[in-house]
Protein backbone atom coordinates (compact mmCIF):
# COMPACT_ATOMS: atom_id res chain seq x y z
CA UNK A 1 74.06 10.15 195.22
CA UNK A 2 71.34 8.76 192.86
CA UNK A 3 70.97 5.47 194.85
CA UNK A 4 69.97 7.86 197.82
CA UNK A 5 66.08 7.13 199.19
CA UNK A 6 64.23 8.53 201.75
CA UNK A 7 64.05 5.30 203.82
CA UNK A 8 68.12 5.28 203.30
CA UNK A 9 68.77 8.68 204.48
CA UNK A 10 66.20 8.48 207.80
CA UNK A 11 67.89 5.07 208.44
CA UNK A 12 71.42 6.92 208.15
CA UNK A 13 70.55 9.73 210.42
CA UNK A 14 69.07 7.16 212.98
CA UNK A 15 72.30 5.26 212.89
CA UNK A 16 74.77 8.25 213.27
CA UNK A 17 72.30 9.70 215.88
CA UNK A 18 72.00 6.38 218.04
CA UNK A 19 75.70 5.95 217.91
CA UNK A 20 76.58 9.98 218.72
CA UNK A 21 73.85 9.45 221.55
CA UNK A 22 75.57 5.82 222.95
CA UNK A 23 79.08 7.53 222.92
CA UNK A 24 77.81 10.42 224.37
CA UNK A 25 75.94 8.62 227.69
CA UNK A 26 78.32 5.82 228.04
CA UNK A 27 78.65 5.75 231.65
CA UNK A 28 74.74 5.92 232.04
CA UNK A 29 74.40 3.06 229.45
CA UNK A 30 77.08 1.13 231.12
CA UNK A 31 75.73 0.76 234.30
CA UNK A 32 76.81 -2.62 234.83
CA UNK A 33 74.29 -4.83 233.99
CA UNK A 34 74.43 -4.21 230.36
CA UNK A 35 70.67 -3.24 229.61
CA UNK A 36 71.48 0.19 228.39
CA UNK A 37 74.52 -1.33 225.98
CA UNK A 38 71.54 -3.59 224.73
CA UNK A 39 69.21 -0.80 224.61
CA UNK A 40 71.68 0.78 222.18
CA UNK A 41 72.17 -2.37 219.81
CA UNK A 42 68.24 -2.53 219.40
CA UNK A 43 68.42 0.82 218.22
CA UNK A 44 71.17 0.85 215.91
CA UNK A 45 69.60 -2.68 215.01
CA UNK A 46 66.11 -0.39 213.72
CA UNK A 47 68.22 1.40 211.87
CA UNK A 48 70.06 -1.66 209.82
CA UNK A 49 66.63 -3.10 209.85
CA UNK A 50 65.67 0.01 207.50
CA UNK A 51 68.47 -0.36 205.53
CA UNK A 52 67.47 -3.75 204.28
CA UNK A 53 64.08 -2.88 203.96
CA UNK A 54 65.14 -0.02 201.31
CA UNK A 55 67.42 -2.79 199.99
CA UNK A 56 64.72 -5.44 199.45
CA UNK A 57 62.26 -2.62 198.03
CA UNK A 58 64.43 -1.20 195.80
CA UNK A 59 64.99 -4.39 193.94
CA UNK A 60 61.27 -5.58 193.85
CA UNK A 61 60.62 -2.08 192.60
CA UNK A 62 63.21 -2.49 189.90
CA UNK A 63 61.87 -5.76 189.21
CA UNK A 64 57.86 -4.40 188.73
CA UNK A 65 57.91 -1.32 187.18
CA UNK A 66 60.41 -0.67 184.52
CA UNK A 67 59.19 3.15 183.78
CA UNK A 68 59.70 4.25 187.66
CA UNK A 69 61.41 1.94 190.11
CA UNK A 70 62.29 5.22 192.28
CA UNK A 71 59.39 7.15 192.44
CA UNK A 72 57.23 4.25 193.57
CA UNK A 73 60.53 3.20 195.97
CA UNK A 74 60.20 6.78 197.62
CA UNK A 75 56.49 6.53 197.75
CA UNK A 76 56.35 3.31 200.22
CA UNK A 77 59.24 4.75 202.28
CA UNK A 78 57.49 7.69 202.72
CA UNK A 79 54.32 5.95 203.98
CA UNK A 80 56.86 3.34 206.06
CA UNK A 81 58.55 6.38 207.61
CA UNK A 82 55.42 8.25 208.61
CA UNK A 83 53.79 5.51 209.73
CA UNK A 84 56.86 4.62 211.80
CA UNK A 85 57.06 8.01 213.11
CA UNK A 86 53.33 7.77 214.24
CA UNK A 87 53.52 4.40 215.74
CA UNK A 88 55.97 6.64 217.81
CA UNK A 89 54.74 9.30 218.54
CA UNK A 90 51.20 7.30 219.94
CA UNK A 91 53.36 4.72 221.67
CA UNK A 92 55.48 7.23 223.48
């Protein structure tokens, strides 16, 4: 549980969401052209996206600051998150 980040958990929830959400509206994504099925794969794709992202920061973190990795980990997914989440919100 100590390996747990912000960016890790929202990328989590997005994944078990988006896949809850696919199963759920099947027969609408599967209309027979397959555009909804891809729709679904992009966003489960975000989500593994954000899991790397942690990844990669959590070892440059680890590799910079030796005092704390974490708290300046957390800090940059908390700005990458809300400025995700605003991006969003604009866009849409």
């Amino acid at each position: 549980m100590k390996n747990l980040t912000v960016l890790k958990v929202v990328s989590i929830i997005h994944i078990l969401l988006t896949t809850l959400w696919s199963l759920w509206f099947f027969n609408e994504l599967n209309d027979g052209k397959g555009w909804g099925m891809l729709f679904s794969v992009g966003l489960l794709a975000i989500g593994i996206i954000g899991l790397v992202v942690s990844w990669m920061l959590g070892v440059i973190c680890k590799t910079v600051s030796q005092e704390q990795p974490k708290r300046i980990q957390n800090l940059i997914e908390v700005a990458l998150v809300a400025g995700f989440i605003v991006f969003v919100a604009i866009t849409y």
